[in-house]
Protein backbone atom coordinates (compact mmCIF):
# COMPACT_ATOMS: atom_id res chain seq x y z
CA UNK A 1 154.02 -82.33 -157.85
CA UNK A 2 157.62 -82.42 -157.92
CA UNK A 3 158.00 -81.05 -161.53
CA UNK A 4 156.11 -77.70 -159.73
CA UNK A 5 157.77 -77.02 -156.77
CA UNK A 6 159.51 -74.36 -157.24
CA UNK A 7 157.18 -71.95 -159.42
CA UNK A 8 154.98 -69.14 -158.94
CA UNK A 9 151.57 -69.87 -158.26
CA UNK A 10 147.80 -67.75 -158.79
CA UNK A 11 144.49 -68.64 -157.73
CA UNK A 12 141.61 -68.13 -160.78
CA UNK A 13 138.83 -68.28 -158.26
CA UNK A 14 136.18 -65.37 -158.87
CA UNK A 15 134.20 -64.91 -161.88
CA UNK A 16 131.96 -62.88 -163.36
CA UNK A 17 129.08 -61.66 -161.05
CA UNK A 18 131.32 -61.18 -158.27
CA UNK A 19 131.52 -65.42 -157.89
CA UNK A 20 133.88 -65.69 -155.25
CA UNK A 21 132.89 -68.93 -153.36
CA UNK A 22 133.45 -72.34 -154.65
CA UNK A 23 129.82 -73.35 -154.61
CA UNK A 24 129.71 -70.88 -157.07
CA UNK A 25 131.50 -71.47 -159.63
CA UNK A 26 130.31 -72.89 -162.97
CA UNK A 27 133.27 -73.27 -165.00
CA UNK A 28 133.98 -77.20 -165.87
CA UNK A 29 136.57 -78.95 -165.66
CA UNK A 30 137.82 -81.79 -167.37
CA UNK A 31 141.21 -82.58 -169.33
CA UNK A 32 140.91 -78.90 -171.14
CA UNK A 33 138.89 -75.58 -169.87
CA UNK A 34 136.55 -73.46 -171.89
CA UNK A 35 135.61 -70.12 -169.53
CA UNK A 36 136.58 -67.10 -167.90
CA UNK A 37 137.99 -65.83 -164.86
CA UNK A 38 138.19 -62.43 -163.43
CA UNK A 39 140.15 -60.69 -160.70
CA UNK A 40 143.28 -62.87 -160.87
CA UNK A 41 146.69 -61.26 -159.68
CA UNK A 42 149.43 -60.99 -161.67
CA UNK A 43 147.83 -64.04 -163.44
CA UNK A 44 150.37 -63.45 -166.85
CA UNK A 45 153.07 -63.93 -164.37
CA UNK A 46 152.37 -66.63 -162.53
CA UNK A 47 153.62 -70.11 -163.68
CA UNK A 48 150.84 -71.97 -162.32
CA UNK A 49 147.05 -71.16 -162.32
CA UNK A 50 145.22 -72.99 -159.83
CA UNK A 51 141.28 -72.74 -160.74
CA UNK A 52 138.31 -73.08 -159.49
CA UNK A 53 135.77 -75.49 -161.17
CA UNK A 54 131.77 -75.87 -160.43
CA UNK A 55 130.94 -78.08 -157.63
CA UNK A 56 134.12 -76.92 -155.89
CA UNK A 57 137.03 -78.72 -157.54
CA UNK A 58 140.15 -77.31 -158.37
CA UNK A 59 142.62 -77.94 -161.61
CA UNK A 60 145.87 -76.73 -162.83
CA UNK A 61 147.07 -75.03 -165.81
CA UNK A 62 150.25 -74.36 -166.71
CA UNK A 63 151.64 -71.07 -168.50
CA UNK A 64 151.68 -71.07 -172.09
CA UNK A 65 149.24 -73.69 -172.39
CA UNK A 66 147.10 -73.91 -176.06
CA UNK A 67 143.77 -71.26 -175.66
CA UNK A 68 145.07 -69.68 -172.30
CA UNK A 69 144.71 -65.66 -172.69
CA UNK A 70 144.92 -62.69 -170.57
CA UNK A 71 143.28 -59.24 -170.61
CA UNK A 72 143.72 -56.21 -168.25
CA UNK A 73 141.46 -54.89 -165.97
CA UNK A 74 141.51 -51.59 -164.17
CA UNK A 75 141.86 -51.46 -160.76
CA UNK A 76 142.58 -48.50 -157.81
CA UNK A 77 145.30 -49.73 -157.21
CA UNK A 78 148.16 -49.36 -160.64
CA UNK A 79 151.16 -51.27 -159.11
CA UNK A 80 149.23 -54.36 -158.85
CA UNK A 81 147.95 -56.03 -162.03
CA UNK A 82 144.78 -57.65 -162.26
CA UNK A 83 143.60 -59.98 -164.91
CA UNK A 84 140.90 -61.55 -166.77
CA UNK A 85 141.91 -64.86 -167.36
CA UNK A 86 140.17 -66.80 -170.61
CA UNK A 87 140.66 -70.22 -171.07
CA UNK A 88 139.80 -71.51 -174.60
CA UNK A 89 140.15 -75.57 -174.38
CA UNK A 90 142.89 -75.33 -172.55
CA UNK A 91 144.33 -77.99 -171.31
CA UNK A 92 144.61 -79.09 -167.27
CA UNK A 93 144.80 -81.63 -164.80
CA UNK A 94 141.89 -81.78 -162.44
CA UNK A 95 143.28 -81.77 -158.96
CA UNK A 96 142.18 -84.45 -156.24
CA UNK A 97 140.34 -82.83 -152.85
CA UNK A 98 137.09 -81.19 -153.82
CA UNK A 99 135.10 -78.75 -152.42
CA UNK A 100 137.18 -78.69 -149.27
CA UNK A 101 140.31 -78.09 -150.58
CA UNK A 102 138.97 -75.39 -152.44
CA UNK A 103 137.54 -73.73 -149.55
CA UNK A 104 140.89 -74.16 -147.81
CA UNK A 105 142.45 -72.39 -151.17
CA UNK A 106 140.08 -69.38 -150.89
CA UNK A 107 140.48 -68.93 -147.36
CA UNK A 108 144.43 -69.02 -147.14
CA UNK A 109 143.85 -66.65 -150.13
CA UNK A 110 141.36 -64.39 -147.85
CA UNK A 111 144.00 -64.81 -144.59
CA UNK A 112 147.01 -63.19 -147.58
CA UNK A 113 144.43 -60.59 -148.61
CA UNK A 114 143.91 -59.35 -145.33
CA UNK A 115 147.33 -59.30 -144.02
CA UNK A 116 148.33 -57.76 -147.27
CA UNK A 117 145.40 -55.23 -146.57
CA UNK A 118 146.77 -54.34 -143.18
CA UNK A 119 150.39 -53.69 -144.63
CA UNK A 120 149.35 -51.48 -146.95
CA UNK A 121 147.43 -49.30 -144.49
CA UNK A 122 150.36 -49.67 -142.14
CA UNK A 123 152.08 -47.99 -144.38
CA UNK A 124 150.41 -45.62 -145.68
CA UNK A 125 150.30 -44.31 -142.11
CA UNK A 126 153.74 -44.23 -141.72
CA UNK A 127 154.34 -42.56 -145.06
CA UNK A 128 151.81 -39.98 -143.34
CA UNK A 129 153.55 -39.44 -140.53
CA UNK A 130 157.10 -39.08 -142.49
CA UNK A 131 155.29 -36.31 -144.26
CA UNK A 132 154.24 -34.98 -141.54
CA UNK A 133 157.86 -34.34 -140.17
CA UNK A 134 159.43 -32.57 -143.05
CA UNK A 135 156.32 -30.99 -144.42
CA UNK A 136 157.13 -27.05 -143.04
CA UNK A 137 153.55 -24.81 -142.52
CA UNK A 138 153.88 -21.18 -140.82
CA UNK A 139 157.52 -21.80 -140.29
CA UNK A 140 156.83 -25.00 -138.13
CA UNK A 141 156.98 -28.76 -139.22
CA UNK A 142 152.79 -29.80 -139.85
CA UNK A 143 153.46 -32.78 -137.69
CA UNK A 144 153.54 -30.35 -134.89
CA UNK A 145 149.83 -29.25 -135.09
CA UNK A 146 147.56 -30.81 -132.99
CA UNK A 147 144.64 -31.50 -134.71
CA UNK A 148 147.09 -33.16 -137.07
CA UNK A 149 148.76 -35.47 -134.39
CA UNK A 150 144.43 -36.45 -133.84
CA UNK A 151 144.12 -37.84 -137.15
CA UNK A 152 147.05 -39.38 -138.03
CA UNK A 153 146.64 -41.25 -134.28
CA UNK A 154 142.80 -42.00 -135.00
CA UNK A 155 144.00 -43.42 -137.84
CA UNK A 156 146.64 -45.67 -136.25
CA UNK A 157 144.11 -46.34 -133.82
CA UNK A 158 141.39 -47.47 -136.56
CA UNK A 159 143.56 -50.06 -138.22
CA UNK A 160 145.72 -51.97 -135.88
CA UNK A 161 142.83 -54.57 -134.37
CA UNK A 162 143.55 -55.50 -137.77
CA UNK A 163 146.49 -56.81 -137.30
CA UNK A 164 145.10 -59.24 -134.04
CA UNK A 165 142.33 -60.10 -136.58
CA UNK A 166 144.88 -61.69 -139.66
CA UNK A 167 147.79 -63.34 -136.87
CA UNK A 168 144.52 -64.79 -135.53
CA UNK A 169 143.20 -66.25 -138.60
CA UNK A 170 146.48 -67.37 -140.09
CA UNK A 171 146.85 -69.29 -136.86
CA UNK A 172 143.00 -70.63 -137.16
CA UNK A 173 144.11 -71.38 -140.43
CA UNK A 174 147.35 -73.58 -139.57
């Protein structure tokens, strides 16, 4: 623990078929890793891959270990990379806990994901409404058309019990 304290960390939970949950999982564990996993963030970055194993366990790997590869996967979004993660006897260390600290691990990750979900559309309604300012129409700035001023409030309106929804679960969470 104390050798990994200060590095960046990923969670290799889903796999194929849209796998998410820990029951799911069928990837085994052991002292080395043979198996994929899709969907992982940033995972050639990270330092640290936490992954999911069948029954619900968890293990570690660290970058650069023997058989550990990485492959690109589209995704809507370009500024954040997502990974397929392929593990080819690769070493690990098979973490104590179980099933329910891996279902701790996916919801902390699910808590993140939302809050991260709610920034994003945060913002892209205040990037809307900057717009909206300078953006000139007729001779008049668009932000002063009505209809306009609906929409980009309905959409204000549409995403902010979000933001009650993730402060509540991170505080469920904790």
């Amino acid at each position: 623990r104390e050798r990994l304290k200060r590095h960046i960390f990923r969670q290799a939970l889903a796999e194929d078929g849209d796998s998410w949950q820990p029951g799911d999982w069928s990837l085994q564990g052991g002292e080395a890793l043979s198996g994929v996993k899709t969907n992982v963030p940033f995972a050639s970055s990270a330092d640290v891959l936490v992954v999911g194993l069948a029954g619900g366990g968890l293990a570690v790997v660290e970058s650069g270990a023997a058989g550990l590869s990485f492959e690109k996967l589209p995704g809507a979004d370009r500024t954040r990379r997502i990974e397929r993660v392929t593990f080819d006897a690769t070493p690990c260390e098979v973490l104590p806990g179980g099933a329910d600290a891996s279902g701790r691990l996916r919801d902390v990750g699910l808590v993140l994901l939302a809050a991260d979900a709610f920034g994003g559309a945060s913002r892209c309604i205040d990037m809307a409404v900057e717009y909206a300012k300078t953006r000139e129409q007729f001779g008049v700035t668009i932000g002063h058309f009505q209809a306009l001023k609906h929409q980009l409030a309905n959409m204000a309106v549409e995403i902010e019990p979000a933001r009650g929804l993730y402060w509540y679960a991170a505080h469920a969470m904790d």
